[in-house]
Each structure stands twice: as structure tokens, then as C-alpha cells.
Protein backbone atom coordinates (compact mmCIF):
# COMPACT_ATOMS: atom_id res chain seq x y z
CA UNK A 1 -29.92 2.59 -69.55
CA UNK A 2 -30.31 1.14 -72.81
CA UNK A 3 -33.56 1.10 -75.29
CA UNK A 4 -35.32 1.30 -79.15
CA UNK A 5 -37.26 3.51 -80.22
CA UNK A 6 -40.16 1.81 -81.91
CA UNK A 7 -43.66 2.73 -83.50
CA UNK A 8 -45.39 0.42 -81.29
CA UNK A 9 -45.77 -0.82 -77.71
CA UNK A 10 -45.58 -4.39 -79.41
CA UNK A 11 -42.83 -3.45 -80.77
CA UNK A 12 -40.88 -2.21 -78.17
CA UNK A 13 -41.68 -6.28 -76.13
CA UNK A 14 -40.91 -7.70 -78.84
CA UNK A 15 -37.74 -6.00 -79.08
CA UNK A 16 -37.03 -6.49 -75.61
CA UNK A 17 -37.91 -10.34 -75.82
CA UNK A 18 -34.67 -10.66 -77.49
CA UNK A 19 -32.53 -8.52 -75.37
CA UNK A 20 -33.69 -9.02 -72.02
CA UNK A 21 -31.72 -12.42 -71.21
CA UNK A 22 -28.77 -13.58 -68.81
CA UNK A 23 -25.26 -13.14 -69.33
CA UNK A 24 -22.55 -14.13 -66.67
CA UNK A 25 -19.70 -12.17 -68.26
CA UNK A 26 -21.86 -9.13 -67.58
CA UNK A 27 -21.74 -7.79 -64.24
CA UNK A 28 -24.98 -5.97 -63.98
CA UNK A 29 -26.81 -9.30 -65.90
CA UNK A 30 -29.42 -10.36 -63.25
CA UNK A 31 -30.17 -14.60 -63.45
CA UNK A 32 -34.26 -14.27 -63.31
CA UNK A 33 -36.99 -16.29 -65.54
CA UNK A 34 -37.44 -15.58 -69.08
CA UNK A 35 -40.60 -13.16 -69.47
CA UNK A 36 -42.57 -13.26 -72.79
CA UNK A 37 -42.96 -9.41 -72.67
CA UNK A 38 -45.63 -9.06 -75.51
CA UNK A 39 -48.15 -11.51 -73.52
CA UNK A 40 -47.35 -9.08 -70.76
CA UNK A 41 -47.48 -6.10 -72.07
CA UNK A 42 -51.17 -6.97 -73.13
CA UNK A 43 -52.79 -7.38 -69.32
CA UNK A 44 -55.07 -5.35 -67.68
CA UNK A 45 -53.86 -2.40 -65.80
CA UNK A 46 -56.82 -2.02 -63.41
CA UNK A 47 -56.02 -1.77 -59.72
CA UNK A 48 -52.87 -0.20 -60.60
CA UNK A 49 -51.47 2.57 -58.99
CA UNK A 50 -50.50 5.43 -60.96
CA UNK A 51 -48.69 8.72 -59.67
CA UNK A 52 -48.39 11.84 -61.62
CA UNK A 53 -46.09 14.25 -61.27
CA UNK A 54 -45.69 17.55 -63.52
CA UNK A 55 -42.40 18.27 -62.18
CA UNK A 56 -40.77 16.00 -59.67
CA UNK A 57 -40.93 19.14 -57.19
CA UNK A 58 -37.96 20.10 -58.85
CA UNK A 59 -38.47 21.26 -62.98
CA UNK A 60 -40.30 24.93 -64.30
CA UNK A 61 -42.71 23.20 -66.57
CA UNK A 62 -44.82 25.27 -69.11
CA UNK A 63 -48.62 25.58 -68.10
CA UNK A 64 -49.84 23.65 -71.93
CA UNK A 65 -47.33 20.33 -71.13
CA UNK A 66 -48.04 19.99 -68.04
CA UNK A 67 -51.93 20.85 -68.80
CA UNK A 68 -51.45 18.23 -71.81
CA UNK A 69 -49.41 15.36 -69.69
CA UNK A 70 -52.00 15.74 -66.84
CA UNK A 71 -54.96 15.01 -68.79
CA UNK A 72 -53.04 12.19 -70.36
CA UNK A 73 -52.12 10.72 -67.04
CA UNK A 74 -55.90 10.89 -66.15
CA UNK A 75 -57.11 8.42 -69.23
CA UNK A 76 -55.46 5.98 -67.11
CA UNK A 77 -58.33 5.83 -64.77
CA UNK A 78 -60.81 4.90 -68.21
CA UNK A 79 -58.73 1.66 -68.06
CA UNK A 80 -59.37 1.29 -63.72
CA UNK A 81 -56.14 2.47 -62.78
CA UNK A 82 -56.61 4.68 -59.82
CA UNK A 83 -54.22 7.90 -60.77
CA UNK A 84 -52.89 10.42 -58.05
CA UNK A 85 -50.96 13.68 -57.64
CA UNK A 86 -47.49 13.32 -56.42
CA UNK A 87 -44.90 15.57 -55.53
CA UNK A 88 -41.32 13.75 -55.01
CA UNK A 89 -38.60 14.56 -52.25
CA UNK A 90 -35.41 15.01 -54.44
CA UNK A 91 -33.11 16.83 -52.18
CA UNK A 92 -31.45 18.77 -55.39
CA UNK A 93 -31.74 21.51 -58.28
CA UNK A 94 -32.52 20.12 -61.55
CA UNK A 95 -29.86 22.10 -62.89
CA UNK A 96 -27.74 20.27 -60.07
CA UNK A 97 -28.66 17.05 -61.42
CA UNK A 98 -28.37 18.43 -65.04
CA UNK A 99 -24.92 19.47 -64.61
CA UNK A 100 -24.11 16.19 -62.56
CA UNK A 101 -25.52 14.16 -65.78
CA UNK A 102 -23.30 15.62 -68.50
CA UNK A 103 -20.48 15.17 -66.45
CA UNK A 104 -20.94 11.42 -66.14
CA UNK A 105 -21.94 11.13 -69.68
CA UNK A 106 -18.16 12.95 -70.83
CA UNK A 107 -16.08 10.78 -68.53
CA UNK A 108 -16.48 8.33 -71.17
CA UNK A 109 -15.82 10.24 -74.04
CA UNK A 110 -12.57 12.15 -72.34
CA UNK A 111 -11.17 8.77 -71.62
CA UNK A 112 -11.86 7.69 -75.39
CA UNK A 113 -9.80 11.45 -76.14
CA UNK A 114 -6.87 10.24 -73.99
CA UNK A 115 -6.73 7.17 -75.98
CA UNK A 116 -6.59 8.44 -79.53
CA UNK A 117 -3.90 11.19 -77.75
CA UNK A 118 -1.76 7.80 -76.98
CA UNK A 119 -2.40 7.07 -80.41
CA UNK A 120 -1.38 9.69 -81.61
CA UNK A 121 -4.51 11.90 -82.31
CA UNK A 122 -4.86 14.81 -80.27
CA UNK A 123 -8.45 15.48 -81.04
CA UNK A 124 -8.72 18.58 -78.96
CA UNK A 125 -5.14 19.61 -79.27
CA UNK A 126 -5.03 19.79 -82.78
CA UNK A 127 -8.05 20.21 -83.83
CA UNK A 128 -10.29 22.08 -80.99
CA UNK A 129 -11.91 24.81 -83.68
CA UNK A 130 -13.63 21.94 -85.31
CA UNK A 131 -15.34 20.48 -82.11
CA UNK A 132 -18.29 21.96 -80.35
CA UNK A 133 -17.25 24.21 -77.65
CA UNK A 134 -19.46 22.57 -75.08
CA UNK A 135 -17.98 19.04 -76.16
CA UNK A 136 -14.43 20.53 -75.33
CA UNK A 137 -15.27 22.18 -71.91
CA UNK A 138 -17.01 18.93 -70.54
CA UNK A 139 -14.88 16.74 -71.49
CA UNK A 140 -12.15 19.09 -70.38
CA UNK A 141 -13.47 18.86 -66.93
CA UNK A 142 -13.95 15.43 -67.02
CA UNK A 143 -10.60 15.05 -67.42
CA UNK A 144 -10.34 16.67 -63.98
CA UNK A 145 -12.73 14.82 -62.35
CA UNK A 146 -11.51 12.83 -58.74
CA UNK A 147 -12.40 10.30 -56.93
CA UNK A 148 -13.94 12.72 -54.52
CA UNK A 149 -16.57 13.83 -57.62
CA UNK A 150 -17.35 10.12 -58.10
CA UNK A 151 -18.22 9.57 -54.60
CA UNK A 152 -20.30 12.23 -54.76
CA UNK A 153 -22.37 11.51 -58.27
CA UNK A 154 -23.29 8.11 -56.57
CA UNK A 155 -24.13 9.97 -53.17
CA UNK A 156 -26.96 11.93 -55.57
CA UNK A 157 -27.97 8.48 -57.21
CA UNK A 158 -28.40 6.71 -54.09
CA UNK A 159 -30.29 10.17 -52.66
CA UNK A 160 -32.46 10.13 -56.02
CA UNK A 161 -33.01 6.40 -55.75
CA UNK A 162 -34.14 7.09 -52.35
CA UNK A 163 -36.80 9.31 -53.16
CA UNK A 164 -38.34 7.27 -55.99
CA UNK A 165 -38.00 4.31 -54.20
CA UNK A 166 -40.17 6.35 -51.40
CA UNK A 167 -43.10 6.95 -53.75
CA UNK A 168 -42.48 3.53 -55.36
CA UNK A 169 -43.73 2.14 -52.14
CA UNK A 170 -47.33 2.94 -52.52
CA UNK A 171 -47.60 3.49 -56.21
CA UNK A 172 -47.20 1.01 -59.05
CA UNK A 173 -46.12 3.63 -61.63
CA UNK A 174 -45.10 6.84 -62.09
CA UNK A 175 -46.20 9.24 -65.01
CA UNK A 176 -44.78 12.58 -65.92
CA UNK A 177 -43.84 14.89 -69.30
CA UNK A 178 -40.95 13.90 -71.32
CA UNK A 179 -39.60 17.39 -71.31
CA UNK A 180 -40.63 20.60 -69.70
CA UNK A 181 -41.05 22.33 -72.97
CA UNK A 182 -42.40 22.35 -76.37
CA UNK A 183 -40.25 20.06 -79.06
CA UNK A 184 -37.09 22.71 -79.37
CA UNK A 185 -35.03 22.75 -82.59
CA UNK A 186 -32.15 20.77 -83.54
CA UNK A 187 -28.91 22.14 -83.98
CA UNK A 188 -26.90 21.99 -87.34
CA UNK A 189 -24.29 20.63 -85.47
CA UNK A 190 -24.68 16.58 -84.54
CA UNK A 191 -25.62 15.97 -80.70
CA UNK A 192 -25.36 19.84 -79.53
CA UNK A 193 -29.34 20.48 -79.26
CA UNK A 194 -30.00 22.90 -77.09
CA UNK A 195 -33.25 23.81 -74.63
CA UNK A 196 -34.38 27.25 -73.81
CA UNK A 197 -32.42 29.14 -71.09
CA UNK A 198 -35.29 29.78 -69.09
CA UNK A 199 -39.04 28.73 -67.81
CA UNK A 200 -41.05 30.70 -66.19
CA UNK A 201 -38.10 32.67 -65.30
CA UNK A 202 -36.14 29.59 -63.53
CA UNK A 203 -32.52 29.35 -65.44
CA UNK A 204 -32.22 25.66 -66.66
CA UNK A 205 -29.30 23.84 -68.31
CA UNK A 206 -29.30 23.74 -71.80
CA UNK A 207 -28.21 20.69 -72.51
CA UNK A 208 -30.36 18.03 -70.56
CA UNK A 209 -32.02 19.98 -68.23
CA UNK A 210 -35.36 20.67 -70.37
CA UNK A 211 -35.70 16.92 -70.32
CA UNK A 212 -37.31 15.10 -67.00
CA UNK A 213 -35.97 11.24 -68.22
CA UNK A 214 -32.86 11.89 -67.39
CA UNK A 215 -33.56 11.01 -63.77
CA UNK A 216 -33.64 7.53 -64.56
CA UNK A 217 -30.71 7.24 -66.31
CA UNK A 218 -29.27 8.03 -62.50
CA UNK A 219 -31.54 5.45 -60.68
CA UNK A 220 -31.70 2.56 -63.90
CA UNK A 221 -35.73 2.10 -63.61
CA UNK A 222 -37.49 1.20 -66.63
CA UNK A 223 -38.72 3.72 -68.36
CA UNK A 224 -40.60 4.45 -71.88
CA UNK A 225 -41.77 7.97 -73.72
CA UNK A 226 -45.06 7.84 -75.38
CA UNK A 227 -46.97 10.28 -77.20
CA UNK A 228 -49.60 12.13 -75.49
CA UNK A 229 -51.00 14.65 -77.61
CA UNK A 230 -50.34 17.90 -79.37
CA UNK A 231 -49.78 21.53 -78.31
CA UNK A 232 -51.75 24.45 -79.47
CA UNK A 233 -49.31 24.99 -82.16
CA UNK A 234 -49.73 21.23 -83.50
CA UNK A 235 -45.85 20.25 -82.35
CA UNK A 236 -46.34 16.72 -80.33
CA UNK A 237 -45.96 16.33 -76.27
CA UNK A 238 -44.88 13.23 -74.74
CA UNK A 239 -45.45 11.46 -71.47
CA UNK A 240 -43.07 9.61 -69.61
CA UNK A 241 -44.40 5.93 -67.94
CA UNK A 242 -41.78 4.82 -65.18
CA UNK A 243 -41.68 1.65 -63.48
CA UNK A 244 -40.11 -0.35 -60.68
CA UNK A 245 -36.92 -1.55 -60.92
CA UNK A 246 -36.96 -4.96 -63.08
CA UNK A 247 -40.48 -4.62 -63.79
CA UNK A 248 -40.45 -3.78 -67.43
CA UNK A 249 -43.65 -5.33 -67.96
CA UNK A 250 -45.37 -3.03 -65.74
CA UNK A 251 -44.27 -0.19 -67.99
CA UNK A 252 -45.32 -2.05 -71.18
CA UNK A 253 -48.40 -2.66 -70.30
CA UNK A 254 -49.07 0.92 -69.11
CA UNK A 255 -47.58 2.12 -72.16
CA UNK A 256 -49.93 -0.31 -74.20
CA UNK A 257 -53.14 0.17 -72.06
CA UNK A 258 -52.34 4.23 -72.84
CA UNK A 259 -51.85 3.48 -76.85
CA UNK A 260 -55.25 1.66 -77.18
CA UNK A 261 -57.24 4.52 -74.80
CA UNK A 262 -55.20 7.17 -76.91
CA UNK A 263 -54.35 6.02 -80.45
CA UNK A 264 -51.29 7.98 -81.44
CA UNK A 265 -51.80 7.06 -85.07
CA UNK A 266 -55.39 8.83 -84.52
CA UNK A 267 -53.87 12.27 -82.85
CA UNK A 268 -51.25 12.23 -85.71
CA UNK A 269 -54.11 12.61 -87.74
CA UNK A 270 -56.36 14.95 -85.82
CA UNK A 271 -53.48 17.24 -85.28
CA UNK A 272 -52.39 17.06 -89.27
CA UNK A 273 -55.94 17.86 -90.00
CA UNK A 274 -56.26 20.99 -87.65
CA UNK A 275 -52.52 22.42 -89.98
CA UNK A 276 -53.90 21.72 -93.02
């Protein structure tokens, strides 16, 4: 899944004006007719169908984001979207699908690693106390993965596609938080960010599993992040806008339809007031 990140809704169509296009040496290239995204992006929204979820049935979510993401959700209906609860049927543990994720992300990497071995650089035989030691054991089991592991990550896309595609049915779009959490730190060290350990008491993993986009990146839907306010300590919350599957422009013009009920510019402002 592939994306910008942009100031604007405007500029995320017109962005995607110029990447969205057919190419036949591309396997996953779909022939379809050329969309002007920015004259999309700026339609109406009412009648749409909006569900909300918090959690997707399966994340610990702190009270404030999903307090904060709800009420964002609900400006929706200002705009004569009709917005609903939701709770989806994913048949797994987020840390499950966590663990699953960074996995599939290091299968590239390790095969990248056995080419500079073949090369003759042995990244993490020669030099293992200079890489992360999470880089080193996922990658390390990636390595190790079989064809038995690959049948099963796409037995827990097709099982997450599933249950979007069941709520996708009746709704238009669905809304939830970004990540389950206030913004967390970044690490000193490039790419090894970490989340908290727990929420509410439920373990999570570290690494992805604070974050609720991830899910698409399984099932390929579009998807954007948008800001959706601030939390009591003045750190910013975002809101996730999903659509169905090749219909970006529903997601733009959800995501532009929230930026004019909710100026972002504007909270930045309110909330930089309230720490001064």
C-alpha cells in the first residue's frame, strides 16, 4: 500500500492524479478510466454511510482517543452523512495480526541480507552489534519462514478481507483512530519506535500493534490519516477514513468534507494557544 503524506486533502488528489494510472508491466495495475481526483474529492458526502469503530473488536484503546476519534467521526453527520457504531468480526488477536505484519514486512529485507551475503557483505554476520536487535531477530525468522507460513499469512488476509468486506456491504466508509494511544516517542535509533507494552492491561506488540492502519496494509483498501483533534495534554490524535476497494475518491472526499467541518490549521492553533 503505497501513499504521501501531504498538508492538504487537495494535495493528497492531486498527488494521486499523477500516480493513479495503468501500467501493463505491473501485475496488480488495474485498466479502469482516468479519475480527476481533486473534482472528486470536492463532492458532497451526504447520504453516505459512515461506520465507526473504536477498536475493530479487537485493539485496548485509551478512553481520551477513542473519546476524541468518536466525536470526530460524529461531525460527519453536520455534512448529512448518517454515522453508526460498528463492531467488526476479525477472527484474530491484534497482537496475532501484529506479529503476522512484521513478519511479512522482514521477508523483504532478509532476502535483500542474503543478497549482500552473496556479495559478499554479511550484514548480520559481521556486523550484528551495530543493528537493532529486533531488526536481527525478524529478519532472522524470516529467513525461516515456509511455504506453510505463507499460506497461512494469506489465509488471515483473505479472513480479514472477509470481515471488512462484511461491513463494507452496508456502509460506505469506515472511520476509526490512527493508533490506540497518545503520539509515543521516537527512538534514537532510525525505524525502531516503539508503543507502550500495555493498555488497559491488554499486552500489545510494540512495534505495530499500537497502530490500527495496519489492517489495511493486509486487505489493500484505500485508506488516509487525518487529524482530529488534540489530547488533554495538547499532543495531536488522528482519525483513520477507510474506503472500498478502488474507491479512492470516496476516501478523499470524506477526508476533505472532514478538513472543511474541522479545520486542522484552526485546532493547530487552538491547541498552541491553550500551551502557551
Amino acid at each position: 500500500m503505497n501513499g504521501a503524506i501531504t498538508k492538504t486533502v487537495d494535495d493528497a488528489a492531486a498527488l494521486l492524479n499523477l500516480m493513479a494510472r495503468y501500467d501493463p508491466r505491473d501485475p496488480h495495475s488495474i485498466p479502469q478510466r482516468k479519475k480527476d481526483y481533486l473534482k472528486l474529492a470536492d463532492r458532497s458526502i451526504e447520504g453516505m454511510k459512515i461506520g465507526f469503530t473504536p477498536d475493530f473488536g479487537i485493539f485496548p484503546v485509551e478512553d481520551e482517543i477513542a473519546d476524541l476519534t468518536e466525536k470526530a467521526a460524529l461531525a460527519f453527520s453536520e455534512a448529512g452523512a448518517k454515522v453508526s457504531y460498528i463492531k467488526p468480526n476479525i477472527p484474530y488477536t491484534a497482537n496475532e495480526l501484529a506479529e503476522l505484519w512484521c513478519l511479512s514486512i522482514s521477508i523483504d529485507t532478509a532476502i535483500e541480507l542474503a543478497e549482500l551475503k552473496a556479495n559478499g557483505l554479511d550484514l548480520p554476520g559481521d556486523h550484528r552489534d551495530e543493528l537493532p536487535e529486533a531488526f536481527c531477530r525478524w529478519n532472522e525468522l524470516a529467513a525461516k519462514t515456509t511455504i506453510f507460513d505463507y499460506y497461512r499469512f494469506h489465509e488471515v488476509r483473505t479472513a480479514l478481507l472477509d470481515a471488512q468486506e462484511d461491513i463494507f456491504s452496508e456502509y460506505d466508509i469506515i472511520v476509526s483512530p490512527v493508533t490506540v494511544c497518545g503520539p509515543v516517542k521516537n527512538s534514537q535509533i532510525r525505524g525502531m519506535t516503539e508503543g507502550p507494552e500495555k493498555i488497559k492491561g491488554v499486552s500489545l506488540e510494540r512495534r505495530i500493534g499500537y497502530c490500527e492502519t495496519f489492517i489495511e496494509n493486509f486487505t489493500g483498501n484505500p485508506a488516509a490519516s487525518v487529524p482530529a483533534g488534540f489530547t488533554s495534554n495538547g499532543l495531536p490524535a488522528g482519525m483513520q477514513i477507510i474506503g472500498r476497494k478502488f474507491r479512492d475518491e470516496d476516501v478523499l472526499a470524506a477526508s476533505k468534507t472532514f478538513e472543511k467541518l474541522r479545520p486542522w490549521r484552526e485546532l493547530c492553533k487552538v491547541a498552541h494557544s491553550r500551551n502557551i
